[in-house]
C-alpha atoms as a PDB file:
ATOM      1  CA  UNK A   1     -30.537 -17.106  17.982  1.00  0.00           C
ATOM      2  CA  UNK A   2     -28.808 -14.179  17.455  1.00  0.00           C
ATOM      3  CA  UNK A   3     -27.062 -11.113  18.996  1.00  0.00           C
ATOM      4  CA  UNK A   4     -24.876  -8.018  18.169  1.00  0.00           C
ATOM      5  CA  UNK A   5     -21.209  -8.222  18.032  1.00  0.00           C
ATOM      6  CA  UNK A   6     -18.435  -6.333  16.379  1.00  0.00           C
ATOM      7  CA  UNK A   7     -17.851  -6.991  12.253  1.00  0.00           C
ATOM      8  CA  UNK A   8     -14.510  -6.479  11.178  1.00  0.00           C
ATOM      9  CA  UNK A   9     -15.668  -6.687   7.637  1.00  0.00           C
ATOM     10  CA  UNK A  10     -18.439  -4.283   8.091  1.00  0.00           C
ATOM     11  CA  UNK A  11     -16.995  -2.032  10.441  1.00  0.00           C
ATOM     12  CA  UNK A  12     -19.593  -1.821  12.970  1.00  0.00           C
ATOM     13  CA  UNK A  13     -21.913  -3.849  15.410  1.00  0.00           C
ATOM     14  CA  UNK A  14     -24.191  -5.831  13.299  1.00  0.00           C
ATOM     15  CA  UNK A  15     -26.188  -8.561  14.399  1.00  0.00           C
ATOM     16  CA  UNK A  16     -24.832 -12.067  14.234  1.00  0.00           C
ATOM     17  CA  UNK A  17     -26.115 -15.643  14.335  1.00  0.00           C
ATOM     18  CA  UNK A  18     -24.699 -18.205  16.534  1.00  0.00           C
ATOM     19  CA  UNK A  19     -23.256 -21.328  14.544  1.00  0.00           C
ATOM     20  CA  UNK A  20     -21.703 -23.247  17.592  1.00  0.00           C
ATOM     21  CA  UNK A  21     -21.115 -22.578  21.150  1.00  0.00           C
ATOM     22  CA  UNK A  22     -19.164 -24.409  23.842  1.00  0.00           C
ATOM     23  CA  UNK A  23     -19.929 -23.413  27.555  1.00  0.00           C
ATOM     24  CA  UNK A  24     -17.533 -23.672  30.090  1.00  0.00           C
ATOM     25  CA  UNK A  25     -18.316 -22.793  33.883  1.00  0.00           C
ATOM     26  CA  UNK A  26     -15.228 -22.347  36.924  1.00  0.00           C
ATOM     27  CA  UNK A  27     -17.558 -21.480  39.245  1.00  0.00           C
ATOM     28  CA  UNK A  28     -16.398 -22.266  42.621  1.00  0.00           C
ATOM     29  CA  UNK A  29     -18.047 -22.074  46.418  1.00  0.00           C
ATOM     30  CA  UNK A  30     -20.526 -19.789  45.351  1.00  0.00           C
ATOM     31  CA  UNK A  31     -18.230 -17.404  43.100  1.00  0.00           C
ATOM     32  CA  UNK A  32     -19.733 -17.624  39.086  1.00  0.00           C
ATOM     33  CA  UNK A  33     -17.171 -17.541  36.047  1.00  0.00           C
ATOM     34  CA  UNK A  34     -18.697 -18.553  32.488  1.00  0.00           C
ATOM     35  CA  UNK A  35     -16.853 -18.654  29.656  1.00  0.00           C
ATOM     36  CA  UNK A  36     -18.738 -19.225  26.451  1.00  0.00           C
ATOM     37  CA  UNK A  37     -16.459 -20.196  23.152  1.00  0.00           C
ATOM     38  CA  UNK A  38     -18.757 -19.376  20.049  1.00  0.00           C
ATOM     39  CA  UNK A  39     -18.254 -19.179  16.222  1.00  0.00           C
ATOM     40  CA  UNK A  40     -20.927 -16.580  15.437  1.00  0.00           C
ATOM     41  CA  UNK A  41     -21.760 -15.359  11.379  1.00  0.00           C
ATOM     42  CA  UNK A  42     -22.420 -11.541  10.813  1.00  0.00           C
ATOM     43  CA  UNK A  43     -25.709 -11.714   9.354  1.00  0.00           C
ATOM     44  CA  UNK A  44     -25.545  -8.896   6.690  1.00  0.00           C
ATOM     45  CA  UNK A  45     -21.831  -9.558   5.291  1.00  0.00           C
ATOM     46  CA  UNK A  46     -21.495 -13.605   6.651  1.00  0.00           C
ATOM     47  CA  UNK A  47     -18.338 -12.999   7.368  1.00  0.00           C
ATOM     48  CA  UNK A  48     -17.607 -15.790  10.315  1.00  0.00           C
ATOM     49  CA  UNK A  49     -15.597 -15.138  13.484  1.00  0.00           C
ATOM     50  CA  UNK A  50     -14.837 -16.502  17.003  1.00  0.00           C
ATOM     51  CA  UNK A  51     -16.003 -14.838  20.249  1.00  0.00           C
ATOM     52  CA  UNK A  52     -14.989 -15.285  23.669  1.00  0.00           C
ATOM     53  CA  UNK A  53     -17.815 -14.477  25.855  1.00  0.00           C
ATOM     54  CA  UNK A  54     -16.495 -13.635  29.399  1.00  0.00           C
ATOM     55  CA  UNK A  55     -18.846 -12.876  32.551  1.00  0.00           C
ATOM     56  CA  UNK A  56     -18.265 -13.739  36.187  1.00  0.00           C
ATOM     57  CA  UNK A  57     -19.678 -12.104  39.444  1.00  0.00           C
ATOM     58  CA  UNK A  58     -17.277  -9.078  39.651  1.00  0.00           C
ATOM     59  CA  UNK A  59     -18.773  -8.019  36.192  1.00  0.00           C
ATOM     60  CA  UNK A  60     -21.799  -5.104  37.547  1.00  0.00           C
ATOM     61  CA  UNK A  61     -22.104  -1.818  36.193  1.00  0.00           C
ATOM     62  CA  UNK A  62     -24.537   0.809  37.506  1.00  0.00           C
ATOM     63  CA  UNK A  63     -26.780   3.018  35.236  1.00  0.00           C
ATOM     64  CA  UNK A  64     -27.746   6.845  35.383  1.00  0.00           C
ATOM     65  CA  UNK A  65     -30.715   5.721  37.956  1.00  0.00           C
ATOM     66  CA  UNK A  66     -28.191   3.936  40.109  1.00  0.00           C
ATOM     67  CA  UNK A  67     -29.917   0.569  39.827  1.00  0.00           C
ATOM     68  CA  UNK A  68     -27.119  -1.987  38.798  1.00  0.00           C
ATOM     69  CA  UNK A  69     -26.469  -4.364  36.096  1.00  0.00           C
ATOM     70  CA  UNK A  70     -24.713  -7.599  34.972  1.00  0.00           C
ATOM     71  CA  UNK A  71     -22.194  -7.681  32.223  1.00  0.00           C
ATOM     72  CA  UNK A  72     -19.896  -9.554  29.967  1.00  0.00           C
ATOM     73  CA  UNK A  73     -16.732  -9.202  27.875  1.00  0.00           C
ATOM     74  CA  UNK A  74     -16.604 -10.541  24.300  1.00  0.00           C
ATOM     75  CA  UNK A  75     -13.455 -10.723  22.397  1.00  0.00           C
ATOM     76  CA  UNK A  76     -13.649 -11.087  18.737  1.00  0.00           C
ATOM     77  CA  UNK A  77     -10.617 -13.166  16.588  1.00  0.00           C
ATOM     78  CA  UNK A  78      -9.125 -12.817  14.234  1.00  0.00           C
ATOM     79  CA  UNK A  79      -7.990  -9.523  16.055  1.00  0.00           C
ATOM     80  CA  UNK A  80      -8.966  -6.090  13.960  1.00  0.00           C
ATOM     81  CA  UNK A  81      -8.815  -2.328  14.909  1.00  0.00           C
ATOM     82  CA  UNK A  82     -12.121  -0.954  14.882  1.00  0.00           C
ATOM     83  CA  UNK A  83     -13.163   1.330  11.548  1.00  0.00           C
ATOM     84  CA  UNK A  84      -9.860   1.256  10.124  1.00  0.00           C
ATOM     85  CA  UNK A  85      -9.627  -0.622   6.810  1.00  0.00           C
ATOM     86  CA  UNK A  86      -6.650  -2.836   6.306  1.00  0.00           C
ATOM     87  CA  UNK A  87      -4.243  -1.406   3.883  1.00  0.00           C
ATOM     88  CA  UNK A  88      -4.568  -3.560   0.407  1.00  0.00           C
ATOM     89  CA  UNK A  89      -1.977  -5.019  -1.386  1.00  0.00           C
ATOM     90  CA  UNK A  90       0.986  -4.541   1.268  1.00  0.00           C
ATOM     91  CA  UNK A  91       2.983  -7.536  -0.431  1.00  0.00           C
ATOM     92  CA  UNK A  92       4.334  -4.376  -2.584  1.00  0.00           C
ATOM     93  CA  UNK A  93       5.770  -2.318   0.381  1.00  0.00           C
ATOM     94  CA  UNK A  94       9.955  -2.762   0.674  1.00  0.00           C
ATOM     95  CA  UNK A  95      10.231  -5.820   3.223  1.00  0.00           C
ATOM     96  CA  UNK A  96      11.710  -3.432   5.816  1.00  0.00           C
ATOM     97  CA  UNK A  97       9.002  -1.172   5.548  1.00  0.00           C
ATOM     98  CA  UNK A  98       6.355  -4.200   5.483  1.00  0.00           C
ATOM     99  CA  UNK A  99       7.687  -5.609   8.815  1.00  0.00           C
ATOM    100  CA  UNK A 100       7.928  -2.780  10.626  1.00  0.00           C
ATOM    101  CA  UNK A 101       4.576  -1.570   9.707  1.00  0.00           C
ATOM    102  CA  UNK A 102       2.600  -5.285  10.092  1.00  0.00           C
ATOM    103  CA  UNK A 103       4.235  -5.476  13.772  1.00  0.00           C
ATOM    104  CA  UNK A 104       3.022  -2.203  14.700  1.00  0.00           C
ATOM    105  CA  UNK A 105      -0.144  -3.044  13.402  1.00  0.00           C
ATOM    106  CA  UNK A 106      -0.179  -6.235  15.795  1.00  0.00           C
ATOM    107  CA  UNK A 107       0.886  -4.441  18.476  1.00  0.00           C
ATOM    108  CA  UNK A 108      -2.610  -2.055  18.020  1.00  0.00           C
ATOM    109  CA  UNK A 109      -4.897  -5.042  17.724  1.00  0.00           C
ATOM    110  CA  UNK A 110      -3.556  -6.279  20.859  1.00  0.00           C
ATOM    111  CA  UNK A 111      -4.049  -3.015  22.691  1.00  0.00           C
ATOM    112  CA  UNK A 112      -0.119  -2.380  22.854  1.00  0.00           C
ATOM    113  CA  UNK A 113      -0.679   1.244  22.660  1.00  0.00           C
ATOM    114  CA  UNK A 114       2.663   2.197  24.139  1.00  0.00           C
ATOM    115  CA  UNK A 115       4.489  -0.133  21.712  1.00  0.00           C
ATOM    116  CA  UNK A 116       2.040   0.813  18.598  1.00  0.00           C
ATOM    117  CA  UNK A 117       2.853   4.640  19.155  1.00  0.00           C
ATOM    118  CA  UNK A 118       6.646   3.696  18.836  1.00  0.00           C
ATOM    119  CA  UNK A 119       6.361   1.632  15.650  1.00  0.00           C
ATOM    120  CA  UNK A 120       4.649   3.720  14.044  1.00  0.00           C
ATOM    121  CA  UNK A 121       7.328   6.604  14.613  1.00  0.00           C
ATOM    122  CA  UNK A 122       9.548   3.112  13.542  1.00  0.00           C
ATOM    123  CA  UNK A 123       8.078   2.949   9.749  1.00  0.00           C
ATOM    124  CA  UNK A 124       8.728   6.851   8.921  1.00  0.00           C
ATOM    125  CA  UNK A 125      12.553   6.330   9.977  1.00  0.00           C
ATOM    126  CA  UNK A 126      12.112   3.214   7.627  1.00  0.00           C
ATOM    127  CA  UNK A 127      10.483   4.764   4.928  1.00  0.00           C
ATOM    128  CA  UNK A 128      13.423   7.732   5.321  1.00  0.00           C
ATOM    129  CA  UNK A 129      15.871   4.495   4.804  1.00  0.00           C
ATOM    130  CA  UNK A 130      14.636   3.082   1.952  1.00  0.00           C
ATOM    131  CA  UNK A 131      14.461   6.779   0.158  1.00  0.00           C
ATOM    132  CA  UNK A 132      17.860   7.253   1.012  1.00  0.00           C
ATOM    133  CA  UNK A 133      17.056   9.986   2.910  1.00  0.00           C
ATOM    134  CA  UNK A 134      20.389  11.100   5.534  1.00  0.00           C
ATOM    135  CA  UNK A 135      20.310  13.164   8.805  1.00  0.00           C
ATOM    136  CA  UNK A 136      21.025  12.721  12.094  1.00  0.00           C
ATOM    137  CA  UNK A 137      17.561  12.607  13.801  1.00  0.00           C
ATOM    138  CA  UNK A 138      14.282  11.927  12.545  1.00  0.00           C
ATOM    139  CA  UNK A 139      13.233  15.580  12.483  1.00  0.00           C
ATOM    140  CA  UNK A 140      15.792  16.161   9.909  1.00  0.00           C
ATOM    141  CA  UNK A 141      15.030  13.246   7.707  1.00  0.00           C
ATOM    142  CA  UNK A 142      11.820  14.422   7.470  1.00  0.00           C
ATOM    143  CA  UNK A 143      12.696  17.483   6.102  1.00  0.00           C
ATOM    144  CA  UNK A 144      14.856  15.712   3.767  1.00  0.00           C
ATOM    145  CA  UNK A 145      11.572  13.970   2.278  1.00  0.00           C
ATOM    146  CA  UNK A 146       9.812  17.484   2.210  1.00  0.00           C
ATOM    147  CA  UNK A 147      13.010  18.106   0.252  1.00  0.00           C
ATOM    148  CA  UNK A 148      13.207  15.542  -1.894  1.00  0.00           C
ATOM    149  CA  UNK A 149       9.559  16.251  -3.293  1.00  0.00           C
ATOM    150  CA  UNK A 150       7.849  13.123  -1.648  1.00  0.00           C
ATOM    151  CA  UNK A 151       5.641  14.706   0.709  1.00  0.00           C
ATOM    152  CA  UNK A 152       4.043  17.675   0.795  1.00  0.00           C
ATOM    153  CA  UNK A 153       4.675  20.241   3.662  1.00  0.00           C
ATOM    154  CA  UNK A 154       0.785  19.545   5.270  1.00  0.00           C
ATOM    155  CA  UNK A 155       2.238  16.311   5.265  1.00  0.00           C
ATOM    156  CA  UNK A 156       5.359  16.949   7.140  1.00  0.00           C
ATOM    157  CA  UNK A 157       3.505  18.792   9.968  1.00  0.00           C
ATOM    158  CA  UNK A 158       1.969  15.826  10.021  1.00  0.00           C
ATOM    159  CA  UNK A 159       4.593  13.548  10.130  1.00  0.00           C
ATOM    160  CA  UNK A 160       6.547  15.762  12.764  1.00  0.00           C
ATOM    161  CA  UNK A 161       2.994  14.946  15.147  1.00  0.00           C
ATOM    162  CA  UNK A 162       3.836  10.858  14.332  1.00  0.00           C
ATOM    163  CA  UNK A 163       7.512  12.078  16.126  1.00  0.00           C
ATOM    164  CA  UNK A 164       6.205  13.765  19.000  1.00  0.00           C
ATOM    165  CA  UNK A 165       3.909  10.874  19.604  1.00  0.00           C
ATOM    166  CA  UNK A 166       6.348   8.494  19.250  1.00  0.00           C
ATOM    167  CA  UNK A 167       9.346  10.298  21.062  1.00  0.00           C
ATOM    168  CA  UNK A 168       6.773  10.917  24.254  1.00  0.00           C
ATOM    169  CA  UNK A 169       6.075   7.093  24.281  1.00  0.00           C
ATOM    170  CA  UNK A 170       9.618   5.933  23.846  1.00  0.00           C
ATOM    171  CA  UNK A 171      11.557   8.314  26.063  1.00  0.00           C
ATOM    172  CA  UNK A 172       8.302   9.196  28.254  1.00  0.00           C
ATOM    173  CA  UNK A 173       6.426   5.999  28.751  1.00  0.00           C
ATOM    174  CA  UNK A 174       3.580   7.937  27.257  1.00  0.00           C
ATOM    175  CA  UNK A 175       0.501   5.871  26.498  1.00  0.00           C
ATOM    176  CA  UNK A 176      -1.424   6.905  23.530  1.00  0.00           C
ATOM    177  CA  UNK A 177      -4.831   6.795  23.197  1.00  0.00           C
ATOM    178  CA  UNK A 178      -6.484   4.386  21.074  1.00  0.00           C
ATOM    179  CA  UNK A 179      -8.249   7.561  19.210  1.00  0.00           C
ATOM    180  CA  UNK A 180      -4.397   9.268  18.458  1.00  0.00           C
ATOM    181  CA  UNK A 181      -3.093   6.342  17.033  1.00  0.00           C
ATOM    182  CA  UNK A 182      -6.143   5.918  14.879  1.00  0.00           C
ATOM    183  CA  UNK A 183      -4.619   8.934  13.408  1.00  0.00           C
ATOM    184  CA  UNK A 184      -1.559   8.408  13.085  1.00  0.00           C
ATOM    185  CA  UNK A 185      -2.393   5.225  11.578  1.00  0.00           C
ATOM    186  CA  UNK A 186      -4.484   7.276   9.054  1.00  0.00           C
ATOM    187  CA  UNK A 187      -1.685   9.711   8.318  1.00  0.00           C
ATOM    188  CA  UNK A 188       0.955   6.159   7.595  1.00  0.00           C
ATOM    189  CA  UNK A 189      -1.248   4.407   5.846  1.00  0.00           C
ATOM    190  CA  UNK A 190      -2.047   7.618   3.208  1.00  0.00           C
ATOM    191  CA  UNK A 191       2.097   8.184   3.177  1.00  0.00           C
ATOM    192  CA  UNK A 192       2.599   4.658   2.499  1.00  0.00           C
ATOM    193  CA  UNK A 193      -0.173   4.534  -0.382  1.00  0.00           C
ATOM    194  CA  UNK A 194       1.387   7.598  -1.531  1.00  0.00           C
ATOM    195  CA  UNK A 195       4.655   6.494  -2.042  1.00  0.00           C
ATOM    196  CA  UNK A 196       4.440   2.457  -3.155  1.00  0.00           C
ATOM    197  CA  UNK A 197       0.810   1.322  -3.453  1.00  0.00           C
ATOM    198  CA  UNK A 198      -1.033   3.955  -5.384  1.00  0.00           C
ATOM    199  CA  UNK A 199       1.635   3.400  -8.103  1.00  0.00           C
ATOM    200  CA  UNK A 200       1.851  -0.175  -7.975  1.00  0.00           C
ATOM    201  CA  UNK A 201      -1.766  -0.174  -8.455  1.00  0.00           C
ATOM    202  CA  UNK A 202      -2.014   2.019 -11.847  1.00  0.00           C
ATOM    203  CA  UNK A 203       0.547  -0.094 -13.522  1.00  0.00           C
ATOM    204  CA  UNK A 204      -0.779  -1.531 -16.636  1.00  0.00           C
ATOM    205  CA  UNK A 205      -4.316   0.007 -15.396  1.00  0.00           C
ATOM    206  CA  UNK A 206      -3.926   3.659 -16.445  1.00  0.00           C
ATOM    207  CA  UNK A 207      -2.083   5.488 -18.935  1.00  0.00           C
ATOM    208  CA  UNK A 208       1.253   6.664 -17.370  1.00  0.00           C
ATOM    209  CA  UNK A 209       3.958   9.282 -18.085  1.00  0.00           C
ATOM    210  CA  UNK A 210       7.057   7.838 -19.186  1.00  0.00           C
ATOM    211  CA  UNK A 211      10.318   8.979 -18.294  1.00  0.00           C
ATOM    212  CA  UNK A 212      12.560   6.825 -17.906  1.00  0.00           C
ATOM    213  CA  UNK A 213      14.452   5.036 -20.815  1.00  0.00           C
ATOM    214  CA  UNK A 214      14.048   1.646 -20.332  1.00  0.00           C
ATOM    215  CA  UNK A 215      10.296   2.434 -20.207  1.00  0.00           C
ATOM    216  CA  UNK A 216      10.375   3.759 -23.405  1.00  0.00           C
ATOM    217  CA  UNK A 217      12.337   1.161 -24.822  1.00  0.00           C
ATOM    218  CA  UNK A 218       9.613  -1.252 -23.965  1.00  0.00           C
ATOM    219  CA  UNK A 219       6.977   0.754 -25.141  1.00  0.00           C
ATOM    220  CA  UNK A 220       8.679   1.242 -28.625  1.00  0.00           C
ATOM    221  CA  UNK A 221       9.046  -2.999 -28.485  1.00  0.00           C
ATOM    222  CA  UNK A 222       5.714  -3.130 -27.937  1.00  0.00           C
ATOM    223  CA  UNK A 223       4.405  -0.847 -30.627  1.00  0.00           C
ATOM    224  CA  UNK A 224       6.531  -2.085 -33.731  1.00  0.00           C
ATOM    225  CA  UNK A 225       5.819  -5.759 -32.212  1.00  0.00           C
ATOM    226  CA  UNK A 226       1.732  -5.231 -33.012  1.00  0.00           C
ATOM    227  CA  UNK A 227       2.583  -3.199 -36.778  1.00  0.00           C
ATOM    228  CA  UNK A 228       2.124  -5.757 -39.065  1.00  0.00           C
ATOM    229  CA  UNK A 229       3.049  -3.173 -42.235  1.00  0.00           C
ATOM    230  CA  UNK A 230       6.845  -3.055 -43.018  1.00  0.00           C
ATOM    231  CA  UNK A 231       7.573   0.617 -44.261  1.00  0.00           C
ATOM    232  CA  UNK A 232       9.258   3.101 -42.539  1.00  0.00           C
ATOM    233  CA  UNK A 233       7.623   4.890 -39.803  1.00  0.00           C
ATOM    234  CA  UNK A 234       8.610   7.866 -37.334  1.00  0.00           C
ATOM    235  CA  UNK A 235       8.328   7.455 -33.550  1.00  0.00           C
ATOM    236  CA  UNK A 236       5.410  10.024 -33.272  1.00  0.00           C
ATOM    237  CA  UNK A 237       3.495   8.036 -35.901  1.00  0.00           C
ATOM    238  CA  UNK A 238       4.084   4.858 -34.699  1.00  0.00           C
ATOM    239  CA  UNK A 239       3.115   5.604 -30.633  1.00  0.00           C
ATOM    240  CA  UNK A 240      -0.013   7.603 -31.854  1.00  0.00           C
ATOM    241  CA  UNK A 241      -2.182   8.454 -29.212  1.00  0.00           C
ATOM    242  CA  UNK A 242       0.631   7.310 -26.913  1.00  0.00           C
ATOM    243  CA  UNK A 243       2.648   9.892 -27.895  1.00  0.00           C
ATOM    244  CA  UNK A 244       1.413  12.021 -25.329  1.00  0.00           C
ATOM    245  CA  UNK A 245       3.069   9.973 -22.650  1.00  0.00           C
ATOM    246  CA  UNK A 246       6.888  10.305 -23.767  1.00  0.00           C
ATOM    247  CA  UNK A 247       6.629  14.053 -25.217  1.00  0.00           C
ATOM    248  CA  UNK A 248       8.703  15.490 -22.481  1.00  0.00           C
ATOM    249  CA  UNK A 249      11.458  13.593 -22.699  1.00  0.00           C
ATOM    250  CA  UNK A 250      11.085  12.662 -26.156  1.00  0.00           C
ATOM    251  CA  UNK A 251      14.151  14.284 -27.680  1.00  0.00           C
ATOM    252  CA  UNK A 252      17.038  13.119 -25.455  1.00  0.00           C
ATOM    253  CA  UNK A 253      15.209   9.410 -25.699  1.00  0.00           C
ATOM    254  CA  UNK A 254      15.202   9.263 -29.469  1.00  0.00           C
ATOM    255  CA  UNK A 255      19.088  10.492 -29.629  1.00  0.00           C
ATOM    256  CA  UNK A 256      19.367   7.492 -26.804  1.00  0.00           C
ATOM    257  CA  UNK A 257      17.842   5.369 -29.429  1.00  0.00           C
ATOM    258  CA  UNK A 258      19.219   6.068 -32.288  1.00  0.00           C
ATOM    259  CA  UNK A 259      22.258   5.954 -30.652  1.00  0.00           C
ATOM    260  CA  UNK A 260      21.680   2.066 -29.532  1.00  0.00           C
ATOM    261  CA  UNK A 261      21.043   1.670 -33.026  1.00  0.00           C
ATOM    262  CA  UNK A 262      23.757   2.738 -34.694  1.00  0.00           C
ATOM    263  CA  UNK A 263      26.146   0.826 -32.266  1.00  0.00           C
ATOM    264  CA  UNK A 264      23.984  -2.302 -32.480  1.00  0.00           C
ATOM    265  CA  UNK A 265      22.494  -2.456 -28.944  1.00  0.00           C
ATOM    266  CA  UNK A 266      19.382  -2.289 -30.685  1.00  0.00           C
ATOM    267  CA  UNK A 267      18.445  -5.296 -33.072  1.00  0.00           C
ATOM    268  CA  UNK A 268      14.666  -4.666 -33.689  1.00  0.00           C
ATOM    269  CA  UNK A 269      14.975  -1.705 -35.876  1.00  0.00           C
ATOM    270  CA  UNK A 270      16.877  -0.353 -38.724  1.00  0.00           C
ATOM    271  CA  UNK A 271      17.472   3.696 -39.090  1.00  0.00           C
ATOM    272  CA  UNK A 272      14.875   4.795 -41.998  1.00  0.00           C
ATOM    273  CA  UNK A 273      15.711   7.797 -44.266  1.00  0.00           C
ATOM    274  CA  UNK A 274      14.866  11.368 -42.886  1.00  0.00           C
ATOM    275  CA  UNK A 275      11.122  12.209 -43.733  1.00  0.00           C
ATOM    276  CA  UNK A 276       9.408  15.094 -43.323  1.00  0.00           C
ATOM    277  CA  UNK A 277       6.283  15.940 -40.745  1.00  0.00           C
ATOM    278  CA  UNK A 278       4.095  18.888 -40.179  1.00  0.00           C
ATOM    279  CA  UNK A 279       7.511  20.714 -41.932  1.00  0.00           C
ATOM    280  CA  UNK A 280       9.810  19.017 -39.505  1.00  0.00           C
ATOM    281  CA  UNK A 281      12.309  16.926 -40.174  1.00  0.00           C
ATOM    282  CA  UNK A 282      12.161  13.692 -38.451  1.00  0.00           C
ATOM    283  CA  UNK A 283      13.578  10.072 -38.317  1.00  0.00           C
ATOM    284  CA  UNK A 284      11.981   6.736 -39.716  1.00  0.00           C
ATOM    285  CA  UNK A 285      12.537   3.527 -38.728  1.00  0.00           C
ATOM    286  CA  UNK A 286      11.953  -0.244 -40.230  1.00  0.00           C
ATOM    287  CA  UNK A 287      10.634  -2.871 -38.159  1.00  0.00           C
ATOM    288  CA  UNK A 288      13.348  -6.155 -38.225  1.00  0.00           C
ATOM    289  CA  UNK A 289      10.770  -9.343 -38.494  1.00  0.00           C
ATOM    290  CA  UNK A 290      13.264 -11.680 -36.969  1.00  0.00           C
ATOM    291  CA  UNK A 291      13.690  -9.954 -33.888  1.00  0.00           C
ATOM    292  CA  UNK A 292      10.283 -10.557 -32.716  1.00  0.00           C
ATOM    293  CA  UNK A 293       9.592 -14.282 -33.575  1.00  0.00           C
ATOM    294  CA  UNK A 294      10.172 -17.051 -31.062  1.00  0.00           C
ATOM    295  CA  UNK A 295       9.716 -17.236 -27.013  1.00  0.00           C
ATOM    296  CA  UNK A 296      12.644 -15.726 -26.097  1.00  0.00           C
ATOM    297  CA  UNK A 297      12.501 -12.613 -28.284  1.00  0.00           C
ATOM    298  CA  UNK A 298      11.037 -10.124 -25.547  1.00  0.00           C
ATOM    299  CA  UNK A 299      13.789 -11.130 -22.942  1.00  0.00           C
ATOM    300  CA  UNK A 300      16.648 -10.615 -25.665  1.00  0.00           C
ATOM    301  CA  UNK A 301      15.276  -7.762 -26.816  1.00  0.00           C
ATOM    302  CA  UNK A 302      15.214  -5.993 -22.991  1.00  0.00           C
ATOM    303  CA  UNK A 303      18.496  -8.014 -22.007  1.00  0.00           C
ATOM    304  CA  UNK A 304      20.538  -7.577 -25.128  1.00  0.00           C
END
């Protein structure tokens, strides 16, 4: 047996086979009320779920031709918001930012839309929080992030519709509709991928401009931990191809370095003579062996 129901995994009615249903009937003096408890199994994805079939007698529709027409509810747990795919990996957002955003994501499943359009107004103030962004009103802290290079002006326009929205519902009573916040929820889903998630998810994955010192620091670790010859080497040589992702910053880095060095910050390395490359002068520097033996090396080596 088998019907079509909502599938959260596919995004769209599919049909679905029942598993296991349990009927329950409060009919009373002539009045019918059925309530049907099923776990049903989408039949392209499997994905399983739990329906609540509802139908009693004050469930009749009419069609076009006026002739009329029984019906019944069905609500489908766990709770989802049609066609919008959950945002991946939200473990990484700031916990403020997480909370806000997973209880205004609650509040849409369960058709809060009142409540929904004022979280998600709720996130952009705490997304302005955790980027240290000031001002007295939200307006204003928007512009800050427009300011601050972390959105883009489309984006603020957009961002200034999330505060309209949200402002109407909280000082209105403005409902929503469920098509506007699928929107919004669009437009704070994109902002937060564009500020924590897309990032998190490179790491290690792609190759990455580095420019910040520590960074480079590791990187250098790294590279002198893997050459197994012991002659001097310059930092150009020894990143190779990887070169390319420390060349804009490279000179105040390697005076950062070499500075470390010479006060004895840095362990892993000795200063090299002066050598020559494509008729440049440039530093060399000699792997120390001892520095990279044993468990503990990495963690002394970035915590010196």
């Amino acid at each position: 047996m088998f019907d079509k129901s909502y599938c959260s995994v596919c995004k769209q009615e599919t049909k679905h086979s029942l598993l296991f249903e349990k009927l329950v009937d409060d009919s009373i003096e002539g009045f019918i009320s059925i309530t049907k408890f099923q776990t049903i199994e989408c039949m392209g994805c499997e994905n399983v779920s739990f329906r609540m079939q509802v139908h009693d007698d004050t469930m009749v529709g009419s069609d076009e031709t006026g002739q009329f027409f029984e019906y019944h509810e069905n609500h489908i747990y766990p709770l989802s918001i049609k066609k919008h795919n959950a945002l991946q990996n939200r473990y990484v957002l700031p916990m403020t930012i997480r909370t806000v955003y997973e209880e205004s994501i609650d509040t849409f499943k369960n058709n809060c839309f009142l409540l929904a359009g004022v979280g998600f107004r709720a996130v952009i103030e705490a997304i302005c929080i955790d980027q240290d962004i000031s001002g007295h009103d939200l307006e204003k802290k928007i512009k800050g992030l427009l300011k601050k290079n972390l959105i883009t002006s489309k984006e603020e326009k957009r961002l200034h519709s999330i505060r309209f929205l949200g402002n109407d519902s909280v000082h209105e009573m403005k409902v929503p509709t469920e098509s506007q916040l699928l929107i919004v929820l669009e437009i704070v889903d994109h902002l937060l991928k564009n500020l924590y998630l897309i990032d998190a998810n490179i790491k290690g994955k792609l190759d990455e401009i580095i420019d910040t010192y520590p960074d480079f620091k590791v990187l250098i670790w790294q590279k002198f931990k893997k050459r197994e010859e012991v002659s001097e080497v310059s930092i150009k040589i020894l990143l190779g191809k990887d070169y390319r992702k420390v060349r804009d910053n490279i000179d105040s880095f390697e005076k950062t370095f070499i500075g470390d060095i010479s006060k004895g910050i840095i362990k892993f390395v000795t200063l090299g003579n002066e050598i020559t490359e494509n008729e440049k002068k440039a530093q060399s520097y000699l792997k120390v062996g001892k520095h990279f033996r044993g468990k503990l090396a990495e963690t002394r080596m970035l915590n010196p």
